[in-house]
PDB file of N, CA and C in Angstrom:
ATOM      1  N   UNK A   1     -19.108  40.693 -19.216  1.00  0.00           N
ATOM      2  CA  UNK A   1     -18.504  39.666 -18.393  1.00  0.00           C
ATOM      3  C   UNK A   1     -19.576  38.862 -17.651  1.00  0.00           C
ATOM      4  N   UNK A   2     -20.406  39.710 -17.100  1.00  0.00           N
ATOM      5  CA  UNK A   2     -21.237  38.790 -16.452  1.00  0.00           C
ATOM      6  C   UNK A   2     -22.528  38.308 -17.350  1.00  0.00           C
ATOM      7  N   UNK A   3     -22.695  38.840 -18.920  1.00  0.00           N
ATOM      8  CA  UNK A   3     -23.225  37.349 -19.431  1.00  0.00           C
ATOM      9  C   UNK A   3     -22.875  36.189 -19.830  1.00  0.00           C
ATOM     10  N   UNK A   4     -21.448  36.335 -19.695  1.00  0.00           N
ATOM     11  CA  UNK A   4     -20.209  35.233 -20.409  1.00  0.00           C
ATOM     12  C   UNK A   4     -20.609  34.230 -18.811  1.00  0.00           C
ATOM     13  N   UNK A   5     -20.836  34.554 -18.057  1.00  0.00           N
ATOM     14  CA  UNK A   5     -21.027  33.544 -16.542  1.00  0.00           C
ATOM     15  C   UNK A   5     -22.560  33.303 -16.234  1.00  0.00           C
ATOM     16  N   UNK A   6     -23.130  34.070 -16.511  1.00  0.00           N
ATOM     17  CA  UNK A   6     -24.495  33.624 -17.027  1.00  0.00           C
ATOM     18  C   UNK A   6     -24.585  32.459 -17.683  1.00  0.00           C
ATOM     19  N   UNK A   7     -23.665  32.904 -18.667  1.00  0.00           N
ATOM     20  CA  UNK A   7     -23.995  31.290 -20.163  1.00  0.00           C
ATOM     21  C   UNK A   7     -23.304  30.415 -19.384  1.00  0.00           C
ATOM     22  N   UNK A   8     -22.722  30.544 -19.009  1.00  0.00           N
ATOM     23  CA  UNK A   8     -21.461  28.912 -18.871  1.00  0.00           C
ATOM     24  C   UNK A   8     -22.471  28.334 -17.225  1.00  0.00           C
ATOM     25  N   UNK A   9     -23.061  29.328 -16.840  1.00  0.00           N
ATOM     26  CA  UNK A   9     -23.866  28.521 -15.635  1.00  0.00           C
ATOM     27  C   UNK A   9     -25.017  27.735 -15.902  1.00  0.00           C
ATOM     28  N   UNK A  10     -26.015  28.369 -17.382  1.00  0.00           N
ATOM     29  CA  UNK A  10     -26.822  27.433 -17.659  1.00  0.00           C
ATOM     30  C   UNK A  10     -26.148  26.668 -18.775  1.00  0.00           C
ATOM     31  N   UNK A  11     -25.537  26.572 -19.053  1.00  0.00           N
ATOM     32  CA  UNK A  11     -24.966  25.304 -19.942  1.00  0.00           C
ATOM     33  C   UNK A  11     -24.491  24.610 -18.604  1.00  0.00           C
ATOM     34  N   UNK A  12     -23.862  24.722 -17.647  1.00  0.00           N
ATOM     35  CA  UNK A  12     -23.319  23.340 -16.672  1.00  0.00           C
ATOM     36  C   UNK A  12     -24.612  23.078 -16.015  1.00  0.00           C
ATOM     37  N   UNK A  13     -25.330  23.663 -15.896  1.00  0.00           N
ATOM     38  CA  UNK A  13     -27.100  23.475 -15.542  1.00  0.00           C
ATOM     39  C   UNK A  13     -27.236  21.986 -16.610  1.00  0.00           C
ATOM     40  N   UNK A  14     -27.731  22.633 -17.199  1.00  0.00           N
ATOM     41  CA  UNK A  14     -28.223  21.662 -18.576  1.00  0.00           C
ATOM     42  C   UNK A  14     -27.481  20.527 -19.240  1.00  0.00           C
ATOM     43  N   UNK A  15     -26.334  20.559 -19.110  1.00  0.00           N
ATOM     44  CA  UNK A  15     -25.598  19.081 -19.247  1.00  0.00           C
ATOM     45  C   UNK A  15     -25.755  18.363 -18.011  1.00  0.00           C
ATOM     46  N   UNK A  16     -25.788  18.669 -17.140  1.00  0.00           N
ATOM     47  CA  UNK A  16     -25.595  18.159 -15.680  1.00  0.00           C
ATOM     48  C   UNK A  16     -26.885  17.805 -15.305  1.00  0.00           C
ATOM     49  N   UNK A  17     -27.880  18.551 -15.822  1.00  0.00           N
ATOM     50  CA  UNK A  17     -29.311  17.702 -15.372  1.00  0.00           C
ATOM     51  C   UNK A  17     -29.705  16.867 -16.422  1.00  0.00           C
ATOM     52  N   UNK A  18     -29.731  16.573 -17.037  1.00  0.00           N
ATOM     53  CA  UNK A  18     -30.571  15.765 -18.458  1.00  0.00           C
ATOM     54  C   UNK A  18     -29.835  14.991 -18.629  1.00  0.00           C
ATOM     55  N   UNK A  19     -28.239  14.881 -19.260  1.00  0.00           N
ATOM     56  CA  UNK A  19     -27.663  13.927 -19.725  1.00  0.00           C
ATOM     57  C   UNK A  19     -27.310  12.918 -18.458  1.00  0.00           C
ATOM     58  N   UNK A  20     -26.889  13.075 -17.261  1.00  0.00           N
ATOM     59  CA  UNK A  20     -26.716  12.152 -16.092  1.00  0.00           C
ATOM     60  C   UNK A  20     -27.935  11.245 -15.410  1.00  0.00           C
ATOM     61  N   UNK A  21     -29.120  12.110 -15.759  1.00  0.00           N
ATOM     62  CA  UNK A  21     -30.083  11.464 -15.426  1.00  0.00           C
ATOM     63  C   UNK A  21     -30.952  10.052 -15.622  1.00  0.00           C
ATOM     64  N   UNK A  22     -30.430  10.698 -16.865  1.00  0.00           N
ATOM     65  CA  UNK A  22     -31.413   9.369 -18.494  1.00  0.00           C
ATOM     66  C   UNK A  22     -30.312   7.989 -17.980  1.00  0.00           C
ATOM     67  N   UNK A  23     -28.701   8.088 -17.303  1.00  0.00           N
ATOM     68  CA  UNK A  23     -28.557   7.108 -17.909  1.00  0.00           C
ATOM     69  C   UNK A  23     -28.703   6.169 -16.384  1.00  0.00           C
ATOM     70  N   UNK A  24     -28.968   7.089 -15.080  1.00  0.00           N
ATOM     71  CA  UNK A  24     -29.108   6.168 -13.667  1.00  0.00           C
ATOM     72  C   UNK A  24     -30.492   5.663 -13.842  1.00  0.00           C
ATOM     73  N   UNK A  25     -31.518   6.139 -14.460  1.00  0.00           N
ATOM     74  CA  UNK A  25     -32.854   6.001 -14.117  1.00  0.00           C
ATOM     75  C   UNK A  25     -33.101   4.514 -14.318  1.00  0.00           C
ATOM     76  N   UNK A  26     -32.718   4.019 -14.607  1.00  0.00           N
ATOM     77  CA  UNK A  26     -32.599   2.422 -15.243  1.00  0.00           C
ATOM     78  C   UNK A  26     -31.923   0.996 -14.338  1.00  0.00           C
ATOM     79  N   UNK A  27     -31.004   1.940 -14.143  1.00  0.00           N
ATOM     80  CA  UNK A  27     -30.128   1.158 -12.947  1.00  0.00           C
ATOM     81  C   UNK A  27     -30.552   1.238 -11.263  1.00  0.00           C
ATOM     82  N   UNK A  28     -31.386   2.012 -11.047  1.00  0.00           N
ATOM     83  CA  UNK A  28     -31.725   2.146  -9.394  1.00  0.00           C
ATOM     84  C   UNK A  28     -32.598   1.261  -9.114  1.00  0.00           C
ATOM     85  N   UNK A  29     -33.773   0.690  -9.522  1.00  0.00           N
ATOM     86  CA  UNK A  29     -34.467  -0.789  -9.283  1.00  0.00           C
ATOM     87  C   UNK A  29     -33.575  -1.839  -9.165  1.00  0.00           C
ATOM     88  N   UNK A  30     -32.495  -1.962 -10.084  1.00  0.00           N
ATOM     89  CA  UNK A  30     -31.978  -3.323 -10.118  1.00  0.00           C
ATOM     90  C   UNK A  30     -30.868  -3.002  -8.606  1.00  0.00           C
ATOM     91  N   UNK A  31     -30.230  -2.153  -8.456  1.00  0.00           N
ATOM     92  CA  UNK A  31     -29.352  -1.940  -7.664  1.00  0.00           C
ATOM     93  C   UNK A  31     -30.326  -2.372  -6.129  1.00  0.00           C
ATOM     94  N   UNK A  32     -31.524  -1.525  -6.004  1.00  0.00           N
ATOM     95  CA  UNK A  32     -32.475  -1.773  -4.867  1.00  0.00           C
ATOM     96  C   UNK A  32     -33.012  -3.091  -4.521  1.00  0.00           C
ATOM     97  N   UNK A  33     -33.212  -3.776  -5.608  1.00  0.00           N
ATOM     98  CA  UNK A  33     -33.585  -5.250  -5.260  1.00  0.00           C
ATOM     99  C   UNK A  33     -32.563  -5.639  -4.862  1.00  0.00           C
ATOM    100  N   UNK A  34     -30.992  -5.375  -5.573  1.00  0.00           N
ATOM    101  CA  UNK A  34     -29.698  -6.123  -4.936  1.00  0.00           C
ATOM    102  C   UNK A  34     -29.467  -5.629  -3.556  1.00  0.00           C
ATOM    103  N   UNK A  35     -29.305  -4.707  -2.907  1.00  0.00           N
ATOM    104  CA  UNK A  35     -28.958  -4.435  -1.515  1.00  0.00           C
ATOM    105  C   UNK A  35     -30.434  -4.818  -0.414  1.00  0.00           C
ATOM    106  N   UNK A  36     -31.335  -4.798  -0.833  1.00  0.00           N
ATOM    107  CA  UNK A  36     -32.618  -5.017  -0.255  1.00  0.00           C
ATOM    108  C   UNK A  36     -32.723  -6.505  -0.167  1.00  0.00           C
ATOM    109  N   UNK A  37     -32.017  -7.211  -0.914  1.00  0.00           N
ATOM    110  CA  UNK A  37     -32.419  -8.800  -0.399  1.00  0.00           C
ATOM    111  C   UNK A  37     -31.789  -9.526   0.829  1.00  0.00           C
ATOM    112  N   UNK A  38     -32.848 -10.299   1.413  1.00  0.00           N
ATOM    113  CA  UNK A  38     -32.139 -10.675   2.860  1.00  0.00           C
ATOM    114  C   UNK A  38     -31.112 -12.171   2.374  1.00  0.00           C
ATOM    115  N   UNK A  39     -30.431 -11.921   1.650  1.00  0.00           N
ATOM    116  CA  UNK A  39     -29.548 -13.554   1.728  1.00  0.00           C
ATOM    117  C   UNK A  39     -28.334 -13.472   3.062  1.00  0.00           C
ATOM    118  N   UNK A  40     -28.375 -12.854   3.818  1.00  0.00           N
ATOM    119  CA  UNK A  40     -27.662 -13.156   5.056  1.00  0.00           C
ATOM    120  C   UNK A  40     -25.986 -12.167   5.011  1.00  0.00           C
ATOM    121  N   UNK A  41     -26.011 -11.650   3.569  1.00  0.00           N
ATOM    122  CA  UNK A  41     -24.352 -11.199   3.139  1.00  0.00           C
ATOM    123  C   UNK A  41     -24.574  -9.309   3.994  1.00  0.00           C
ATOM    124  N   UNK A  42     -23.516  -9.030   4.468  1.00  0.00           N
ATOM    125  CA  UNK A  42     -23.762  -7.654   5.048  1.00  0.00           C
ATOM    126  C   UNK A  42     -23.297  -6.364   3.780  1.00  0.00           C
ATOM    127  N   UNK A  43     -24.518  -5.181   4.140  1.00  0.00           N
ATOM    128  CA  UNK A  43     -24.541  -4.434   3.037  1.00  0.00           C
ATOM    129  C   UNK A  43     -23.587  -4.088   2.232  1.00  0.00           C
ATOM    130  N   UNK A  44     -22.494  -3.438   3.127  1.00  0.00           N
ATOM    131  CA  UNK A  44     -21.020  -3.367   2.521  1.00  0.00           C
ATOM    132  C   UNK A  44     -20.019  -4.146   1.903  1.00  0.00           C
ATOM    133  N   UNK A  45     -20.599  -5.540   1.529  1.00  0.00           N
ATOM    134  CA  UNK A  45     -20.295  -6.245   1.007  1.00  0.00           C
ATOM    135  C   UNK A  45     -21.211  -6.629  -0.233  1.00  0.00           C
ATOM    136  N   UNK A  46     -22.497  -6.428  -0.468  1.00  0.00           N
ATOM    137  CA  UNK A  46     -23.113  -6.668  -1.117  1.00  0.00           C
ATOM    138  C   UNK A  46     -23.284  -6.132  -2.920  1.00  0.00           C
ATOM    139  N   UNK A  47     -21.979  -5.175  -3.002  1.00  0.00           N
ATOM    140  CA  UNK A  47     -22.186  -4.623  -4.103  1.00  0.00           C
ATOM    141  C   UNK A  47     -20.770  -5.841  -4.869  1.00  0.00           C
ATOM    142  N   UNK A  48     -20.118  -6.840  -4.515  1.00  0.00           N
ATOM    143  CA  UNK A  48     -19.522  -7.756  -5.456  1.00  0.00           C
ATOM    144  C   UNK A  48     -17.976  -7.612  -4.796  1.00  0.00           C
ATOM    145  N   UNK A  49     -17.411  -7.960  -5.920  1.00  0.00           N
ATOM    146  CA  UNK A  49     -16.257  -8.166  -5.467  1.00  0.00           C
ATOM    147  C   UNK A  49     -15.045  -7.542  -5.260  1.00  0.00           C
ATOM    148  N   UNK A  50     -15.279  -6.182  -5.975  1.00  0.00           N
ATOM    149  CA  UNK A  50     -14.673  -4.697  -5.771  1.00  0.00           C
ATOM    150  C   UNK A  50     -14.946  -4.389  -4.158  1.00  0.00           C
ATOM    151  N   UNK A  51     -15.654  -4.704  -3.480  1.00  0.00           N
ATOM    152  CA  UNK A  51     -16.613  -4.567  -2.316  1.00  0.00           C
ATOM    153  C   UNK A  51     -16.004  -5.555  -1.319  1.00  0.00           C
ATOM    154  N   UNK A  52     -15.534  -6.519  -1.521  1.00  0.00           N
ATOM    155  CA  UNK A  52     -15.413  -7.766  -0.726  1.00  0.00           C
ATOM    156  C   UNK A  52     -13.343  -7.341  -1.041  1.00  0.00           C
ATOM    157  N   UNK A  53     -12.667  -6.889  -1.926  1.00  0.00           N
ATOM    158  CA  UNK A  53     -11.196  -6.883  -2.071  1.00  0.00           C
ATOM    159  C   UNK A  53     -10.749  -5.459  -1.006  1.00  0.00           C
ATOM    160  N   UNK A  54     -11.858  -4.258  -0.856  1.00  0.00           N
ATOM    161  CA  UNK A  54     -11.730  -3.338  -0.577  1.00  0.00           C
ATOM    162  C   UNK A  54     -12.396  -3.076   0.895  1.00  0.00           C
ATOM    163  N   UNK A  55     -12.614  -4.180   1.732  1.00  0.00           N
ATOM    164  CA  UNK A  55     -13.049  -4.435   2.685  1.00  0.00           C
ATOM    165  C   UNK A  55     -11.928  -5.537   3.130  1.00  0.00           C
ATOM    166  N   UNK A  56     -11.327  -6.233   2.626  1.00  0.00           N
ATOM    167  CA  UNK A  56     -10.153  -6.860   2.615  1.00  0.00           C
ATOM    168  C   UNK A  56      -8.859  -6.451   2.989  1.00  0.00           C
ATOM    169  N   UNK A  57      -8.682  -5.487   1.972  1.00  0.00           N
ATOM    170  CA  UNK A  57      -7.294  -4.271   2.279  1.00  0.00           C
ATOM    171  C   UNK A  57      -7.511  -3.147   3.206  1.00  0.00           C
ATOM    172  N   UNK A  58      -8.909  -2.678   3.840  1.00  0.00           N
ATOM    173  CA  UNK A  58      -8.975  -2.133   4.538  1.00  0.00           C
ATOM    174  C   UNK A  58      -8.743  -2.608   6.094  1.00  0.00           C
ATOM    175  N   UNK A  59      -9.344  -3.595   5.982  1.00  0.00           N
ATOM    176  CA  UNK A  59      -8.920  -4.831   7.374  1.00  0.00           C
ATOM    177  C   UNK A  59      -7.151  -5.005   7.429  1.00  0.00           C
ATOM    178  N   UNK A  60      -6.529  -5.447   6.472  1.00  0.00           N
ATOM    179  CA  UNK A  60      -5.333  -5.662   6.692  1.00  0.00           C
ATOM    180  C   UNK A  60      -4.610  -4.270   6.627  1.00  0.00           C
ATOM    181  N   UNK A  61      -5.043  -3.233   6.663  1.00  0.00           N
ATOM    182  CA  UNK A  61      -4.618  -2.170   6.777  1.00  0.00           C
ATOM    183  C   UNK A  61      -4.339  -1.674   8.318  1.00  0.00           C
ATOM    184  N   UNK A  62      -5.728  -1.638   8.463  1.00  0.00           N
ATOM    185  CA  UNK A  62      -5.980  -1.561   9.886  1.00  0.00           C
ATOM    186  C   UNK A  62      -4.918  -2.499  10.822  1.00  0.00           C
ATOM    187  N   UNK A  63      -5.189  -3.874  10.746  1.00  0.00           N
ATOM    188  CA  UNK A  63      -4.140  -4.520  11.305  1.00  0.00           C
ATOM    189  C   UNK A  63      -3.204  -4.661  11.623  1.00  0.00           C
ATOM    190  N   UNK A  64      -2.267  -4.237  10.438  1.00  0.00           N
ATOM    191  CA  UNK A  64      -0.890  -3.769  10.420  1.00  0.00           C
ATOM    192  C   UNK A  64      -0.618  -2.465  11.085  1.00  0.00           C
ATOM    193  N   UNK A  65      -1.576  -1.386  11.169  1.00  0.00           N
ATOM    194  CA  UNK A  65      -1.499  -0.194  11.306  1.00  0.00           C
ATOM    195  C   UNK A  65      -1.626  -0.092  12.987  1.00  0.00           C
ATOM    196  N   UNK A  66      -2.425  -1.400  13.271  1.00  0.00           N
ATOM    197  CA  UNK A  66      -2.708  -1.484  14.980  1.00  0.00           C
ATOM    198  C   UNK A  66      -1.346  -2.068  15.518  1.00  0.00           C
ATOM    199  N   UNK A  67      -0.909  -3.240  14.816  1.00  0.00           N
ATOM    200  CA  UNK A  67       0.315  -3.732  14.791  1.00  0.00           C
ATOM    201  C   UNK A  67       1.837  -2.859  15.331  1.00  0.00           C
ATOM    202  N   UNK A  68       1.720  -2.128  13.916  1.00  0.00           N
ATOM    203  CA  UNK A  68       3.002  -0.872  14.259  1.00  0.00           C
ATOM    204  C   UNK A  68       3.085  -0.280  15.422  1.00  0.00           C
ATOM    205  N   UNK A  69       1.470   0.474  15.909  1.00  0.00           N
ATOM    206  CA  UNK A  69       1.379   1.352  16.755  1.00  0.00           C
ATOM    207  C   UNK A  69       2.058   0.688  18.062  1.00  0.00           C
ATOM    208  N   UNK A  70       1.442  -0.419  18.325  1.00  0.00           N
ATOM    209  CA  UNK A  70       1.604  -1.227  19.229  1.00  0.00           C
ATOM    210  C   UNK A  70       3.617  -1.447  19.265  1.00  0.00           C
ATOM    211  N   UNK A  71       3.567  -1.816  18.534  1.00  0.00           N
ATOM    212  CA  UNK A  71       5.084  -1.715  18.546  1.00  0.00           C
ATOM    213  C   UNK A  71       6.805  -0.880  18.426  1.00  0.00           C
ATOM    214  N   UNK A  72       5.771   0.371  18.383  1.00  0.00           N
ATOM    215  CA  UNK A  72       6.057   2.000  18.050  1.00  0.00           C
ATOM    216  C   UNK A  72       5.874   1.821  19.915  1.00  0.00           C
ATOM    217  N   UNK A  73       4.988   1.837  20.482  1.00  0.00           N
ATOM    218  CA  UNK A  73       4.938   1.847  21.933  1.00  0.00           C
ATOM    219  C   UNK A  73       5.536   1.380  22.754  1.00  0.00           C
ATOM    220  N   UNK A  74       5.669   0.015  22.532  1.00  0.00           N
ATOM    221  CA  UNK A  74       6.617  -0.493  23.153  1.00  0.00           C
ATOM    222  C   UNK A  74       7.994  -0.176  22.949  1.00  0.00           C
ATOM    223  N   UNK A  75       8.589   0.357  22.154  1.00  0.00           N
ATOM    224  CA  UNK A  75       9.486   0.263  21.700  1.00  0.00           C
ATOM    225  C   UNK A  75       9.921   1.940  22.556  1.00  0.00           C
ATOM    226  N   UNK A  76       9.159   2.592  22.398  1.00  0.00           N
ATOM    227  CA  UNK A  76       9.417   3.851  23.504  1.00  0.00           C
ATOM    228  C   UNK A  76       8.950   3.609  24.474  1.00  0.00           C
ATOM    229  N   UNK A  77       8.531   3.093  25.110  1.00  0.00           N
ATOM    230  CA  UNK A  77       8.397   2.636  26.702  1.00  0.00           C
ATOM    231  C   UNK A  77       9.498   1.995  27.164  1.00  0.00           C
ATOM    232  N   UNK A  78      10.304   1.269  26.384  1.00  0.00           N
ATOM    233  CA  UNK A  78      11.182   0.636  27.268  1.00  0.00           C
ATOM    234  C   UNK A  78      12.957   1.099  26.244  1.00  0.00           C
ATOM    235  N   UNK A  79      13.051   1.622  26.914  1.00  0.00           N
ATOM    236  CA  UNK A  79      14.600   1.948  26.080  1.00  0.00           C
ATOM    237  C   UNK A  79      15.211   0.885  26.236  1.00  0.00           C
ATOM    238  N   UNK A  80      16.290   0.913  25.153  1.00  0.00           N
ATOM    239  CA  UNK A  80      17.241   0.722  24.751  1.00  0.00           C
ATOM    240  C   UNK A  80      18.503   0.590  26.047  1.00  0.00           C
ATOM    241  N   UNK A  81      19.182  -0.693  26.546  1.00  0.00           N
ATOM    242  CA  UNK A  81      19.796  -0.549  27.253  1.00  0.00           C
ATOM    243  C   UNK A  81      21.249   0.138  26.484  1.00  0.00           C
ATOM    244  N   UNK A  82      22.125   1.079  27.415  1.00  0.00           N
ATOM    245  CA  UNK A  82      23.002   1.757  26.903  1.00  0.00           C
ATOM    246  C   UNK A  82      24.343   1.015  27.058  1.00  0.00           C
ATOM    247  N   UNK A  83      25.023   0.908  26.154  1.00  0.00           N
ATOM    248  CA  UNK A  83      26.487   0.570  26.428  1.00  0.00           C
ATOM    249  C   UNK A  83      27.411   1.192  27.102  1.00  0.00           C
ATOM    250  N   UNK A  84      27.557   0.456  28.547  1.00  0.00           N
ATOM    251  CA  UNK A  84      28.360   0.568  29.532  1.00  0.00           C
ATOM    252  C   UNK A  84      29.834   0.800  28.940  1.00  0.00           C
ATOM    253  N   UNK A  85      29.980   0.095  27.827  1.00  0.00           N
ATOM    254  CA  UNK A  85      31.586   0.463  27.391  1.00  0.00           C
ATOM    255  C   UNK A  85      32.037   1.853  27.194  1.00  0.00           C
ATOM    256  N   UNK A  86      31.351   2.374  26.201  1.00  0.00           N
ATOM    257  CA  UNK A  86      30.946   3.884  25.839  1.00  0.00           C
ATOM    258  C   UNK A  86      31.567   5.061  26.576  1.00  0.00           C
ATOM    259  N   UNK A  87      30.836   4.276  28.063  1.00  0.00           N
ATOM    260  CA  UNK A  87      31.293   5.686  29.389  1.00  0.00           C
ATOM    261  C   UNK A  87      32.366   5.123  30.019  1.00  0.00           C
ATOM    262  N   UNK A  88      32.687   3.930  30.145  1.00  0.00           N
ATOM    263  CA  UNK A  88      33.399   2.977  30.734  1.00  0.00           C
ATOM    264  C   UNK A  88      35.153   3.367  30.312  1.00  0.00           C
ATOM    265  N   UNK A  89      35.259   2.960  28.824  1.00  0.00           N
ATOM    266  CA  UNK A  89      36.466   2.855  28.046  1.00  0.00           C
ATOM    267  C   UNK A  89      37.240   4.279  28.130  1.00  0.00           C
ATOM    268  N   UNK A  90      36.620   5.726  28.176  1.00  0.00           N
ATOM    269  CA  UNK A  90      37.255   7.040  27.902  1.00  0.00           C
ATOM    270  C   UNK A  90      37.744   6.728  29.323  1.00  0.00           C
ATOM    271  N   UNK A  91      36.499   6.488  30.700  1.00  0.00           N
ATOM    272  CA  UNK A  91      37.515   6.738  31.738  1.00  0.00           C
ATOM    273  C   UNK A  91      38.693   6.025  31.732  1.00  0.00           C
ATOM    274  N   UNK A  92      38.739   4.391  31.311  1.00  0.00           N
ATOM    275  CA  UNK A  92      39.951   3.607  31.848  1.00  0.00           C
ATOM    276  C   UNK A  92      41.288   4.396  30.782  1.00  0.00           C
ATOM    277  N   UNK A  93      41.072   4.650  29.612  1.00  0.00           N
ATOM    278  CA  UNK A  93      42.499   5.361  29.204  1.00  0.00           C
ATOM    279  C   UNK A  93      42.887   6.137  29.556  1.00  0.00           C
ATOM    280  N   UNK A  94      42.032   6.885  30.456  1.00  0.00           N
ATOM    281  CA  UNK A  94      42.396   8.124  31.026  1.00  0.00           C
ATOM    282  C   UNK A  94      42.934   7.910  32.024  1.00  0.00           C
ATOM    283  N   UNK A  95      42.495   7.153  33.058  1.00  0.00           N
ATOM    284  CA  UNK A  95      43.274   6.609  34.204  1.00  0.00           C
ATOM    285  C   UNK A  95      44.432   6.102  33.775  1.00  0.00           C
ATOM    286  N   UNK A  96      44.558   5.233  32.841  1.00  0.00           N
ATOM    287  CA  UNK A  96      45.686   4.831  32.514  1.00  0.00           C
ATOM    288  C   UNK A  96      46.726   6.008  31.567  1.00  0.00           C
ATOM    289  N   UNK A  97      46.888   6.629  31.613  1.00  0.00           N
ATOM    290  CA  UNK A  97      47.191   7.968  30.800  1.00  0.00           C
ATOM    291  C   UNK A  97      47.912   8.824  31.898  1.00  0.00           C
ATOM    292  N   UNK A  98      47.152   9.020  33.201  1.00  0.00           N
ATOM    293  CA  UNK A  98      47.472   9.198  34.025  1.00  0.00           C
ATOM    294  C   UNK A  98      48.287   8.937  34.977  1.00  0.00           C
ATOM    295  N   UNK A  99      48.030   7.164  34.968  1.00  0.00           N
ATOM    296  CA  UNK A  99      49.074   6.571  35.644  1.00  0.00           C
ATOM    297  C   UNK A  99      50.111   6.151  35.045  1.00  0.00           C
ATOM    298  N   UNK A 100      50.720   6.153  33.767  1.00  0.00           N
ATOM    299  CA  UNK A 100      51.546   6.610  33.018  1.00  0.00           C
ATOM    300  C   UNK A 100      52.047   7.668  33.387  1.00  0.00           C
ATOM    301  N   UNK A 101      51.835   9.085  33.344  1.00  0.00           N
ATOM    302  CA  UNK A 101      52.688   9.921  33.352  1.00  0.00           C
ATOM    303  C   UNK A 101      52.935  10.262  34.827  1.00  0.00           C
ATOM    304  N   UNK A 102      52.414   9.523  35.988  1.00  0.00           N
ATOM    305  CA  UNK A 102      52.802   9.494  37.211  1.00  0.00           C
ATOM    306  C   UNK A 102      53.859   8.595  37.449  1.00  0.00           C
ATOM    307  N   UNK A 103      53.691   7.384  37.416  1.00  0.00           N
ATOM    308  CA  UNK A 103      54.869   6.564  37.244  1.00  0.00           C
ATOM    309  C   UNK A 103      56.224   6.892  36.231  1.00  0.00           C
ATOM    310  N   UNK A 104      56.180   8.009  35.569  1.00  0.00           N
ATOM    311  CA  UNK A 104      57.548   8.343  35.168  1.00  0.00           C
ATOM    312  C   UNK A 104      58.085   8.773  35.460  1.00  0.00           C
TER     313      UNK A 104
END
């Protein structure tokens, strides 16, 4: 058993170092000149337009999300005025119910 985990540890060793390597080594200069240049755009924006949509929806996320709260608050801070009829109406039939079966 424990050479069966032996093997499967240097095989995920060995795919995992060699084959991932060969294919970034190529791409990290070009990526470094792109975030390293001063054209005035801020970093988190600088990787395109996946970058600029997802900085977008995160803002209007936020917004809305500040939005709600805000209105989640208010909305329990100040109740709901209650309908006076509600408590109002049981007493008057009752009085009148009453004064009905007195007056007979």
């Amino acid at each position: 058993m424990l050479q069966y985990l032996l093997a499967l540890c240097q095989i995920t060793q060995r795919t995992m170092s060699t084959a991932s390597y060969r294919q970034f080594e190529h791409k990290l200069p070009g990526k470094q000149k792109l975030f390293q240049k001063g054209n005035g755009i801020p970093v988190h924006l600088k990787g395109g337009i996946a970058d600029a949509l997802l900085y977008r929806a995160t803002m209007i996320l936020r917004v809305d999300g500040m939005a709600y709260a805000i209105y989640q608050l208010t909305m329990t801070s100040f109740p709901k005025k209650q309908d006076w009829l509600q408590f109002i109406l049981p007493a008057v039939t009752w009085l009148n119910s009453v004064q009905l079966t007195v007056n007979q």
